[in-house]
PDB file of N, CA and C in Angstrom:
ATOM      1  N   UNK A   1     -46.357 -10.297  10.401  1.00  0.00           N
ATOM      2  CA  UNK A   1     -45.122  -9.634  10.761  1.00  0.00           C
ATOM      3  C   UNK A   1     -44.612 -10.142  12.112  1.00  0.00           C
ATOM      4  N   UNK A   2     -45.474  -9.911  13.208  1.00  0.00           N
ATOM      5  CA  UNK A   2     -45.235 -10.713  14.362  1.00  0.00           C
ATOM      6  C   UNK A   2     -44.786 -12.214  14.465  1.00  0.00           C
ATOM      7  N   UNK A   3     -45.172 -13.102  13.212  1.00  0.00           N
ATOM      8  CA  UNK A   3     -44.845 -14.442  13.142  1.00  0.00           C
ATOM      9  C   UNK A   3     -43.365 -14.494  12.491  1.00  0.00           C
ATOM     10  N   UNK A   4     -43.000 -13.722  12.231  1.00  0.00           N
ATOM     11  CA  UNK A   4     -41.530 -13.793  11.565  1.00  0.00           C
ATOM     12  C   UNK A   4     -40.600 -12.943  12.733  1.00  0.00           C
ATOM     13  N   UNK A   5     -41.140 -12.595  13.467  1.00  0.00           N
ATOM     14  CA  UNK A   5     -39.833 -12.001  14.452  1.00  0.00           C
ATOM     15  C   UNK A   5     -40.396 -12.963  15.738  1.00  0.00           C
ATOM     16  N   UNK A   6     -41.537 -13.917  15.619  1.00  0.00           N
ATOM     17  CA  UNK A   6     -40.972 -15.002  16.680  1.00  0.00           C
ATOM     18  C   UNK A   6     -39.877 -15.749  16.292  1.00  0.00           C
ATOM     19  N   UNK A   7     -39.814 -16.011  14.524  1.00  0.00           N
ATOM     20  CA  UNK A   7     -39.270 -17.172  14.213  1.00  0.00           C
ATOM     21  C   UNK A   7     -37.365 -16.723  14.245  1.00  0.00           C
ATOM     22  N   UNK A   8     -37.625 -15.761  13.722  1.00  0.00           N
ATOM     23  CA  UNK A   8     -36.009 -14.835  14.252  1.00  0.00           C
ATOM     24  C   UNK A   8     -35.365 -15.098  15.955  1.00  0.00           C
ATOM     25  N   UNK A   9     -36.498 -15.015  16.200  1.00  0.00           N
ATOM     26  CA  UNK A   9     -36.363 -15.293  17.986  1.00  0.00           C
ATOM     27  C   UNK A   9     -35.876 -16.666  18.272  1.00  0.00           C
ATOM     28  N   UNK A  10     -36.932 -17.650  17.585  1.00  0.00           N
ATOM     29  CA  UNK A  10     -36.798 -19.034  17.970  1.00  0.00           C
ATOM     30  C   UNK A  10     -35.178 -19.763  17.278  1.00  0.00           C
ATOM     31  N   UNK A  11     -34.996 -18.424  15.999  1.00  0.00           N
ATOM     32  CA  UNK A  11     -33.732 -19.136  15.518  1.00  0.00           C
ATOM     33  C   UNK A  11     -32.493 -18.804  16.417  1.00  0.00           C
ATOM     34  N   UNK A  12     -32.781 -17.125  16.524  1.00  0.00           N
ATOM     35  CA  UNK A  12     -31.849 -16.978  17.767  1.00  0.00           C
ATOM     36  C   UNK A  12     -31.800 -17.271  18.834  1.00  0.00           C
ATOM     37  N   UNK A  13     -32.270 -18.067  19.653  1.00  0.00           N
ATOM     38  CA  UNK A  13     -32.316 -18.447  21.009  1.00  0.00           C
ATOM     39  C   UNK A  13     -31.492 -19.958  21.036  1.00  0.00           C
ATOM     40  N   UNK A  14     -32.388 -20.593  19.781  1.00  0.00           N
ATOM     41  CA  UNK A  14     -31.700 -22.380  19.390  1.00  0.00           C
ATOM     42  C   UNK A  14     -30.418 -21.999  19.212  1.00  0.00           C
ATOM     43  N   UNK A  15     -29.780 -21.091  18.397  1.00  0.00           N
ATOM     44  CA  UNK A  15     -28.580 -21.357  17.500  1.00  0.00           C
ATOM     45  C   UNK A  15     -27.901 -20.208  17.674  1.00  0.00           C
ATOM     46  N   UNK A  16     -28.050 -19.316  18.957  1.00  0.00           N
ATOM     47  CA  UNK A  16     -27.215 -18.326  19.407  1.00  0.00           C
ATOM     48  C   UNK A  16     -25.827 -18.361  19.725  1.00  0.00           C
ATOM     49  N   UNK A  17     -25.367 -19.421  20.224  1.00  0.00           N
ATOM     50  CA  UNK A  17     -24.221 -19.849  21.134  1.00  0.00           C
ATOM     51  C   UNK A  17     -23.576 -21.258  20.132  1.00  0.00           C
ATOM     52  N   UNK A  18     -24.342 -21.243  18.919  1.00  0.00           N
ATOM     53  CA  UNK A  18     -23.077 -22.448  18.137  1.00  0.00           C
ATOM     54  C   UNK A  18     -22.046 -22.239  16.974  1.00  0.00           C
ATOM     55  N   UNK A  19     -21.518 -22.804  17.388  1.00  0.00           N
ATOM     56  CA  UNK A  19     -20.143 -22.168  16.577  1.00  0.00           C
ATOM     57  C   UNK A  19     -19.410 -24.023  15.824  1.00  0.00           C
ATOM     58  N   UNK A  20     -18.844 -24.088  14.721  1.00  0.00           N
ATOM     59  CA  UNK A  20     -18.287 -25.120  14.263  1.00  0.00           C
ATOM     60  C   UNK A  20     -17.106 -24.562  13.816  1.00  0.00           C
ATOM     61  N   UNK A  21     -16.023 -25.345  14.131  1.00  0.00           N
ATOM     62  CA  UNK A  21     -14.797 -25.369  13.503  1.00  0.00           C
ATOM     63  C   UNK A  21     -14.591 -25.597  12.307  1.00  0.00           C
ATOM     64  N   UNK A  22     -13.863 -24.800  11.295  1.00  0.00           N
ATOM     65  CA  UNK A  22     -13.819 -25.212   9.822  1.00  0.00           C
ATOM     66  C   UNK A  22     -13.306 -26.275   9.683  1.00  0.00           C
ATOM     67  N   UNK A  23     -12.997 -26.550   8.785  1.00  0.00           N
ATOM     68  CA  UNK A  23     -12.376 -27.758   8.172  1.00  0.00           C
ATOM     69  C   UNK A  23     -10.649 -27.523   7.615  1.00  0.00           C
ATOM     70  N   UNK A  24      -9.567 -28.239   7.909  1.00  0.00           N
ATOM     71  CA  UNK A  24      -8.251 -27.588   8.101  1.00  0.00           C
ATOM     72  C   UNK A  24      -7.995 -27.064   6.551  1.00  0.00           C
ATOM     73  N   UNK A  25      -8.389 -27.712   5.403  1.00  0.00           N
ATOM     74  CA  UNK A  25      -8.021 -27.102   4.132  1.00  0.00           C
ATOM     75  C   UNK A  25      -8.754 -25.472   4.226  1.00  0.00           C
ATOM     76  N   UNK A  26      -9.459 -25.277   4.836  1.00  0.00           N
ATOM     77  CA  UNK A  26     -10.149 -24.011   4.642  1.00  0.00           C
ATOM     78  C   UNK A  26      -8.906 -22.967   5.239  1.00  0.00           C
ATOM     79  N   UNK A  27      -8.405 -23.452   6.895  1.00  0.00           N
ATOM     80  CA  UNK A  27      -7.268 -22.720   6.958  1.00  0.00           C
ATOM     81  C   UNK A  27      -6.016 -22.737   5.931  1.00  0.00           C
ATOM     82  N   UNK A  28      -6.177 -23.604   5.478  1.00  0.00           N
ATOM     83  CA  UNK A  28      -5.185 -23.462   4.308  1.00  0.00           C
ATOM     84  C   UNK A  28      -5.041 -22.026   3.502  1.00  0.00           C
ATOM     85  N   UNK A  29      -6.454 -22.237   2.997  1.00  0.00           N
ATOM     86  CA  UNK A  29      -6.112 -21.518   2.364  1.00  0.00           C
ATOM     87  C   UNK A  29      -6.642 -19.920   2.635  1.00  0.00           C
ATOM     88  N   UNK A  30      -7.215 -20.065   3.467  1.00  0.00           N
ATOM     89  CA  UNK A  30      -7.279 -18.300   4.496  1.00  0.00           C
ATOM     90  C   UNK A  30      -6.203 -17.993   4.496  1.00  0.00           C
ATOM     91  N   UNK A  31      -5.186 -18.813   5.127  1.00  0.00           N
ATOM     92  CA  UNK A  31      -4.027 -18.490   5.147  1.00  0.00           C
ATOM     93  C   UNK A  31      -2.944 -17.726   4.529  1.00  0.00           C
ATOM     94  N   UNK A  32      -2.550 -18.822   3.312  1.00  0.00           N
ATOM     95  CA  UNK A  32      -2.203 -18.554   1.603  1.00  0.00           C
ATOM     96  C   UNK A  32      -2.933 -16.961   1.134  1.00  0.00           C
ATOM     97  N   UNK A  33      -4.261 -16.788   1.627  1.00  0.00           N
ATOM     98  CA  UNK A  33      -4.379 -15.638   1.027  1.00  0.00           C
ATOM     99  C   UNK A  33      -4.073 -14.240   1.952  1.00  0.00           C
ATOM    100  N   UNK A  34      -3.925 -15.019   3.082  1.00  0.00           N
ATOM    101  CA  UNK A  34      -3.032 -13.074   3.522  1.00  0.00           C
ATOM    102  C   UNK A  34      -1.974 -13.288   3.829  1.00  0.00           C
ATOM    103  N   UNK A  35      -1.337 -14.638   3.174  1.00  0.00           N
ATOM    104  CA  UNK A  35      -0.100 -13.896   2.695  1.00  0.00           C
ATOM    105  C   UNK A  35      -0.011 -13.835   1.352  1.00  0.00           C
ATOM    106  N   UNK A  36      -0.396 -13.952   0.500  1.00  0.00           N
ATOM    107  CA  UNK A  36      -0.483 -12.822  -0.830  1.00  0.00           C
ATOM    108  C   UNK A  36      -0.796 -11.639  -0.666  1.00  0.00           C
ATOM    109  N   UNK A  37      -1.311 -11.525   0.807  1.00  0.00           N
ATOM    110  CA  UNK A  37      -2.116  -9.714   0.884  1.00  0.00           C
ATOM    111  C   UNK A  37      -0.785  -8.919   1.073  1.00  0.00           C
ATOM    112  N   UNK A  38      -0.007  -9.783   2.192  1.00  0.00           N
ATOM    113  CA  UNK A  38       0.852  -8.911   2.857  1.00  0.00           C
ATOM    114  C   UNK A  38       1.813  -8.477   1.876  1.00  0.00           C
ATOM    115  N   UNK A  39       2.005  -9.949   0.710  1.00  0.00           N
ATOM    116  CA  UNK A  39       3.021  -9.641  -0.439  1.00  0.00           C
ATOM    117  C   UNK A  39       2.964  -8.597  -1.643  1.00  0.00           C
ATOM    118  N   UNK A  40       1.449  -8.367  -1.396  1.00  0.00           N
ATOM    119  CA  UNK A  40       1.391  -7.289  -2.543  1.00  0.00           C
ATOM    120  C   UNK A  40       1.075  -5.511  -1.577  1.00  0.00           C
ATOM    121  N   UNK A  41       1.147  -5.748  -0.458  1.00  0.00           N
ATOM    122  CA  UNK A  41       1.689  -4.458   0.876  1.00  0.00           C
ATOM    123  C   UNK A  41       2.731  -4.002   0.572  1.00  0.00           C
ATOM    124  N   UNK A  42       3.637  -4.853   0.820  1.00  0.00           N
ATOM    125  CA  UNK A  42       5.186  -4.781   0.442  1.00  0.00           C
ATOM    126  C   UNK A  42       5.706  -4.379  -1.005  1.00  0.00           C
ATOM    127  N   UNK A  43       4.862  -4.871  -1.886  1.00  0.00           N
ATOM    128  CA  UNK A  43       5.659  -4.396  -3.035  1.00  0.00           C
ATOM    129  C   UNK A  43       5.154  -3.151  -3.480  1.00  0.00           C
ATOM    130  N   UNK A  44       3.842  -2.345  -2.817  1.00  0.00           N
ATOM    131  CA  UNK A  44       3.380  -1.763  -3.108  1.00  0.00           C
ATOM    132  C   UNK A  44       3.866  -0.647  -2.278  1.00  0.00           C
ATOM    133  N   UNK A  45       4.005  -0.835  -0.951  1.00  0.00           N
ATOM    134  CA  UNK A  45       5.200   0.106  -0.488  1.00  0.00           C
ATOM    135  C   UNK A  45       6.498   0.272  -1.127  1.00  0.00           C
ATOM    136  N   UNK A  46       6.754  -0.601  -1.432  1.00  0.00           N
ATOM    137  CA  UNK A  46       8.533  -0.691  -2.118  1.00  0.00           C
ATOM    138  C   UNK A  46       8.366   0.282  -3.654  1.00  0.00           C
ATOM    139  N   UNK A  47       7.078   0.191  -4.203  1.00  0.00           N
ATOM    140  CA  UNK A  47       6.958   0.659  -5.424  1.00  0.00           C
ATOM    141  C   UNK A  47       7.003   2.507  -5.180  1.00  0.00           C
ATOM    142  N   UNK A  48       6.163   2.829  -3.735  1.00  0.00           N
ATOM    143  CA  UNK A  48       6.086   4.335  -3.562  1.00  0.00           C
ATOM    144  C   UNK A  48       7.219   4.356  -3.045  1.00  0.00           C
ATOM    145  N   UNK A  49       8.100   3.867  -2.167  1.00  0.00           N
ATOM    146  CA  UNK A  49       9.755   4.448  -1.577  1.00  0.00           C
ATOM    147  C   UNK A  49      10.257   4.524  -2.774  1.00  0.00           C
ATOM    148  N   UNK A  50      10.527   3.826  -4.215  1.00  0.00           N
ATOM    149  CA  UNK A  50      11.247   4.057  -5.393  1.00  0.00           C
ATOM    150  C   UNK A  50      10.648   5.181  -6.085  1.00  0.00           C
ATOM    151  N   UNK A  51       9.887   5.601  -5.832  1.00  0.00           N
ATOM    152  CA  UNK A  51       9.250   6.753  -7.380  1.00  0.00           C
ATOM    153  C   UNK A  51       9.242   8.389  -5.978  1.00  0.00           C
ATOM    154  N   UNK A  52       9.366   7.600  -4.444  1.00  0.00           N
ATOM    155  CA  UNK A  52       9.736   9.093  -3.718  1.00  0.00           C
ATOM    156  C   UNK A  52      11.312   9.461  -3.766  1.00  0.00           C
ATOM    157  N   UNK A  53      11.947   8.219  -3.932  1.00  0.00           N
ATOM    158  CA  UNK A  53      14.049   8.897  -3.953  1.00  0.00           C
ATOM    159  C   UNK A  53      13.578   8.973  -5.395  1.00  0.00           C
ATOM    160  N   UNK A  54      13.185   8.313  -6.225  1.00  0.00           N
ATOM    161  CA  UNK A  54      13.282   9.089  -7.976  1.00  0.00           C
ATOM    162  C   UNK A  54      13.171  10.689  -7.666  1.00  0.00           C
ATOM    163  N   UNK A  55      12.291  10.921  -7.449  1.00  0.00           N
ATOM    164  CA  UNK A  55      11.583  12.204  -7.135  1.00  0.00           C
ATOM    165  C   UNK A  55      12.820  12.921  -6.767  1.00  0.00           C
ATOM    166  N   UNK A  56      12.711  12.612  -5.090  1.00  0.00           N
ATOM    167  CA  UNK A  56      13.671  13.631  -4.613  1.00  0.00           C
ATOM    168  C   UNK A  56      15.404  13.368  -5.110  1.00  0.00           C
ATOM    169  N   UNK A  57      15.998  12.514  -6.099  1.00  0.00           N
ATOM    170  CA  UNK A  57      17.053  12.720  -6.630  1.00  0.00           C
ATOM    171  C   UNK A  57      16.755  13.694  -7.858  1.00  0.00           C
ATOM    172  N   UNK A  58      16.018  13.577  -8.084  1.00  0.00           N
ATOM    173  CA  UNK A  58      15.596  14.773  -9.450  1.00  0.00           C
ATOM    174  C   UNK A  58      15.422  15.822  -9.483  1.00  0.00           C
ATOM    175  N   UNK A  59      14.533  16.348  -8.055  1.00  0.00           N
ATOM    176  CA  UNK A  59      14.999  17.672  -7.185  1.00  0.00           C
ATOM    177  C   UNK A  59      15.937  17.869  -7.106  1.00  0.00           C
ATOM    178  N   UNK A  60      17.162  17.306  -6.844  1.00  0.00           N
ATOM    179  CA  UNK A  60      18.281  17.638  -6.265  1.00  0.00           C
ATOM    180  C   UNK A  60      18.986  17.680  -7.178  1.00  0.00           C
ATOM    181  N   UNK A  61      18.661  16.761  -8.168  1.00  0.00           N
ATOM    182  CA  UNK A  61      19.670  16.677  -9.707  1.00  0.00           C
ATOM    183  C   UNK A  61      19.627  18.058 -10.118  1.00  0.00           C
ATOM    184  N   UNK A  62      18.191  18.373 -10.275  1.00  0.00           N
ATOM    185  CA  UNK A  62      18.037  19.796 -10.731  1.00  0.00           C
ATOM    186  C   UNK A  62      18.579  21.274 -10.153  1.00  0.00           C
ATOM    187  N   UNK A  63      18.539  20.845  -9.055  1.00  0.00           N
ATOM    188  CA  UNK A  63      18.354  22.304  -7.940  1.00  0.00           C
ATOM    189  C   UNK A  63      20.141  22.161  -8.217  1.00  0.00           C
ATOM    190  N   UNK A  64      20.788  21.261  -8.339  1.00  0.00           N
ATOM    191  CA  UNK A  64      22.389  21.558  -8.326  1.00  0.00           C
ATOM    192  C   UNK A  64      22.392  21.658  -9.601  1.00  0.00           C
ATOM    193  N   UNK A  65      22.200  21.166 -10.754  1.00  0.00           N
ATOM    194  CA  UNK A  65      22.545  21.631 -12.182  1.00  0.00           C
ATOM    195  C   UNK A  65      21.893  23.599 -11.886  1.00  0.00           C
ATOM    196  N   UNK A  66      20.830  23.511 -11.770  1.00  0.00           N
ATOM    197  CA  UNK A  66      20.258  25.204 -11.783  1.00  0.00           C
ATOM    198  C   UNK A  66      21.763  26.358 -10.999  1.00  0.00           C
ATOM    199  N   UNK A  67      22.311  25.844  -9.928  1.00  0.00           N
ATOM    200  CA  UNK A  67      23.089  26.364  -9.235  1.00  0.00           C
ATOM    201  C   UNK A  67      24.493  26.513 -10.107  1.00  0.00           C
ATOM    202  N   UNK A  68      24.929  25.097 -10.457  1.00  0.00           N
ATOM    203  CA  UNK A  68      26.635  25.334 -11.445  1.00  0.00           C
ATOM    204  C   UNK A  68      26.415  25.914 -12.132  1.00  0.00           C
ATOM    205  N   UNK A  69      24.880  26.030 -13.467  1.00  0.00           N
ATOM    206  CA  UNK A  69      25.528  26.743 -13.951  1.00  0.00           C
ATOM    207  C   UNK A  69      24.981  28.078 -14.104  1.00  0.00           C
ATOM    208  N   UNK A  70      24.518  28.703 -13.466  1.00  0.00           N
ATOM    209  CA  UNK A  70      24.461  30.012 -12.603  1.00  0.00           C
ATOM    210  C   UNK A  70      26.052  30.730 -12.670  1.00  0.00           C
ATOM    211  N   UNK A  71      26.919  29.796 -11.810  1.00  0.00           N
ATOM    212  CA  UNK A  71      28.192  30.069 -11.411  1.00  0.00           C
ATOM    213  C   UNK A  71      29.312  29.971 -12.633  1.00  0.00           C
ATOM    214  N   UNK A  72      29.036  29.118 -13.548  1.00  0.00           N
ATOM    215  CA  UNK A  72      29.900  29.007 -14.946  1.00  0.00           C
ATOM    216  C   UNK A  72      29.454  29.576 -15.577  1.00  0.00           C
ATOM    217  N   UNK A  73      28.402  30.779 -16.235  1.00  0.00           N
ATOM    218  CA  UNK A  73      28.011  31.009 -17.567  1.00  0.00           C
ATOM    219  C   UNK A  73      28.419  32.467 -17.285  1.00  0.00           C
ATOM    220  N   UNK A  74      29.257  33.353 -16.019  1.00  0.00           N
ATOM    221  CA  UNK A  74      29.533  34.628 -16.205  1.00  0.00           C
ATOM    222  C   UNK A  74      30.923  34.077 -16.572  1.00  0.00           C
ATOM    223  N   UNK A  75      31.549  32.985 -16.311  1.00  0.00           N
ATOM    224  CA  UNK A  75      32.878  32.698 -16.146  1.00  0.00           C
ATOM    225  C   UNK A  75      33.324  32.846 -17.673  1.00  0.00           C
ATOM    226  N   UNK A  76      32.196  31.605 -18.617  1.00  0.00           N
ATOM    227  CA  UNK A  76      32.089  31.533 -20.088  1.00  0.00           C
ATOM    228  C   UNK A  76      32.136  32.785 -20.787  1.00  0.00           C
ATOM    229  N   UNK A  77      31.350  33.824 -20.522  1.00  0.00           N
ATOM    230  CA  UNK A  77      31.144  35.013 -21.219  1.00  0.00           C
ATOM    231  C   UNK A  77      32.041  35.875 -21.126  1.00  0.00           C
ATOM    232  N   UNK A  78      32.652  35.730 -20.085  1.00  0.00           N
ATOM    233  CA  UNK A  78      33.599  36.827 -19.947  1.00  0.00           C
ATOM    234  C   UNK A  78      35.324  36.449 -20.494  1.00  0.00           C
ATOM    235  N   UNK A  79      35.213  34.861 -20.901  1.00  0.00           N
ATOM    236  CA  UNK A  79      36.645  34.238 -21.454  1.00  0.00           C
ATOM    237  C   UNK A  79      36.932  34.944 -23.266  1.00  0.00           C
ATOM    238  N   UNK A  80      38.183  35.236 -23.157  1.00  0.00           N
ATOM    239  CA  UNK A  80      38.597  35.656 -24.788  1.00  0.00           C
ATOM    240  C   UNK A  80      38.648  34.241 -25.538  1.00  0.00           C
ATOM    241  N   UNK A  81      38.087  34.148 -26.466  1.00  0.00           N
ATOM    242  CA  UNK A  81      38.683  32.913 -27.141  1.00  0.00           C
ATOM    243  C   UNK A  81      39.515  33.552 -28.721  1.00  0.00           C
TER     244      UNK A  81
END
């Protein structure tokens, strides 16, 4: 057990502080992929702002149909035809 947390040691001490630069196709395509991230953010916001005005026009569609005809159906009943 002790021989494996020298060798942890010996790896971390050699190879603590090295770092290599990728290779530029790799930024490529890191790249390419957040922006597909950001593109499917956006549409995925855009998808909840459309189904919240659906919503709240449908509230409102409703809450004013509930109200007219409230106000027209004593008007109806009470006409001679």
């Amino acid at each position: 057990m002790k021989e494996e947390n020298k060798m942890d040691e010996l790896f971390r001490d050699k190879l603590g502080g090295y770092s290599e630069e990728p290779p530029a196709y790799i930024w490529d395509g890191v790249r390419e992929q957040m922006a597909k991230g950001i593109i499917k953010k956006r549409s995925a916001w855009y998808r909840w702002s459309a189904v919240a005005a659906l919503l709240i026009m449908a509230f409102i569609g409703g809450w004013y149909l509930n109200e007219t005809t409230d106000e027209v159906a004593p008007q109806v009943a009470q006409k001679k035809w």
